[in-house]
C-alpha atoms as a PDB file:
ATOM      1  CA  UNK A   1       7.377   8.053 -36.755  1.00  0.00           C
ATOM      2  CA  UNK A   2       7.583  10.152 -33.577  1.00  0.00           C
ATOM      3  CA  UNK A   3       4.365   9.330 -32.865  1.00  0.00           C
ATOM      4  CA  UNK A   4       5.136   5.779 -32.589  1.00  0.00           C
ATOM      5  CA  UNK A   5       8.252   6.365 -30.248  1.00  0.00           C
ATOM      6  CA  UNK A   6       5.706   8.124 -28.141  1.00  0.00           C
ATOM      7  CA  UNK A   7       3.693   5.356 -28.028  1.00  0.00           C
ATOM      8  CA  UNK A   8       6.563   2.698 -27.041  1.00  0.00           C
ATOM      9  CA  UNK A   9       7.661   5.365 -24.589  1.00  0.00           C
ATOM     10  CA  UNK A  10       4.251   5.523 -22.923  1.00  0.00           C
ATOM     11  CA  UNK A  11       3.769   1.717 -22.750  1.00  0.00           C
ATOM     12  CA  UNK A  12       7.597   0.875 -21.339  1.00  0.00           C
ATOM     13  CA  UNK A  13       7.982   3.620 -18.833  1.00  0.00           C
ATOM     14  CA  UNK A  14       4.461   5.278 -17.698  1.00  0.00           C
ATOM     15  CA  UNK A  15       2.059   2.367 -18.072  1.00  0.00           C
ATOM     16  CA  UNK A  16       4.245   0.318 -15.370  1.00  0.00           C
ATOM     17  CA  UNK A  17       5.121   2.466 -13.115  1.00  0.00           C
ATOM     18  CA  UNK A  18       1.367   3.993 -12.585  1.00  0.00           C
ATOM     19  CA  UNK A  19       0.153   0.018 -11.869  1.00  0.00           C
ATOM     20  CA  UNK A  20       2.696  -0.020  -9.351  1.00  0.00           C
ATOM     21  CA  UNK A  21       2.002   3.043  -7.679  1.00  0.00           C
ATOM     22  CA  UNK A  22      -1.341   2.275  -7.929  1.00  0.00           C
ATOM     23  CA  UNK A  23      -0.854  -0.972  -6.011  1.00  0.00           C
ATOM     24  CA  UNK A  24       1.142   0.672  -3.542  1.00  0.00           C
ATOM     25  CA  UNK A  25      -1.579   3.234  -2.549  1.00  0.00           C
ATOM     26  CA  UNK A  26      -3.998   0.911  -2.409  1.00  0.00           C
ATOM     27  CA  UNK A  27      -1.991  -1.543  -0.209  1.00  0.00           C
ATOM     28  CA  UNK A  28      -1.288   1.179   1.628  1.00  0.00           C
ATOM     29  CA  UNK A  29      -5.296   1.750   2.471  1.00  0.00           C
ATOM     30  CA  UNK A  30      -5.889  -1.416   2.821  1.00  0.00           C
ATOM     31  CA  UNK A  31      -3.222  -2.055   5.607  1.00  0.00           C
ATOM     32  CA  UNK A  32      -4.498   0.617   7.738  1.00  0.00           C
ATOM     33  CA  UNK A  33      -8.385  -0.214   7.353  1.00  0.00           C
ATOM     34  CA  UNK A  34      -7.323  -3.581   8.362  1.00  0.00           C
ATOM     35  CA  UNK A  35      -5.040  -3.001  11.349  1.00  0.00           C
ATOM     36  CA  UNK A  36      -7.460  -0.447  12.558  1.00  0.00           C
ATOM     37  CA  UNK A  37     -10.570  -3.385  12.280  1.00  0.00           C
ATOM     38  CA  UNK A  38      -7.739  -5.797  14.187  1.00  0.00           C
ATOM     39  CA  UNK A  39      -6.560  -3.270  16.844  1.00  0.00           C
ATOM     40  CA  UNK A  40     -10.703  -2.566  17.604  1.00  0.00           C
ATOM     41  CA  UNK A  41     -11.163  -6.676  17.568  1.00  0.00           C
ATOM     42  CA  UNK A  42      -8.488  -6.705  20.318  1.00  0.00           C
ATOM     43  CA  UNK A  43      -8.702  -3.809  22.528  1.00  0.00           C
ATOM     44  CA  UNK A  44      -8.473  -4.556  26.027  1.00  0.00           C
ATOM     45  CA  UNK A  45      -6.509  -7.884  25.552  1.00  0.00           C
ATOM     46  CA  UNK A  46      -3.070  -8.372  26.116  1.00  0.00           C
ATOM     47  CA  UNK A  47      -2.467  -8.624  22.410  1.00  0.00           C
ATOM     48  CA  UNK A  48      -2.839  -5.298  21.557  1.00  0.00           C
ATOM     49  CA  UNK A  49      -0.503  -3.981  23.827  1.00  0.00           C
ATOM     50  CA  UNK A  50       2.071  -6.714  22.585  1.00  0.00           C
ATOM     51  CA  UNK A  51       1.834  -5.454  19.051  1.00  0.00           C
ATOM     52  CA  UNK A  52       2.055  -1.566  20.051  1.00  0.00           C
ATOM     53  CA  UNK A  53       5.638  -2.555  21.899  1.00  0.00           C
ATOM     54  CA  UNK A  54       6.923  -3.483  18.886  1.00  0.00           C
ATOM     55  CA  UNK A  55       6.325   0.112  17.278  1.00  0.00           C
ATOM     56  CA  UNK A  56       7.104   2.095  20.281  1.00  0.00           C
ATOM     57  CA  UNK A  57      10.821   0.659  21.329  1.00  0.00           C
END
């Protein structure tokens, strides 16, 4: 019996919340590889600088 609670315990609370956290670190990587492929696309262009004002003010 207790091992079944276990079980339900394990697949309503620890199951979900790993997936998510797992998508959120890998989201995470992916943003930066991406805006650090974009900012290298752009450097030297007007567009670049543009998108670094919006961080810095």
């Amino acid at each position: 019996m207790t091992g079944t609670v276990v079980i339900i315990i394990l697949l309503t609370i620890l199951v979900p919340v790993s997936i998510i956290m797992t998508g959120l670190l890998f989201s995470g990587i992916l943003g930066n590889i991406l805006q650090k492929d974009v900012d290298t696309e752009n450097e030297g262009t007007e567009l670049l600088e543009l998108s670094k004002k919006d961080f810095l003010s």
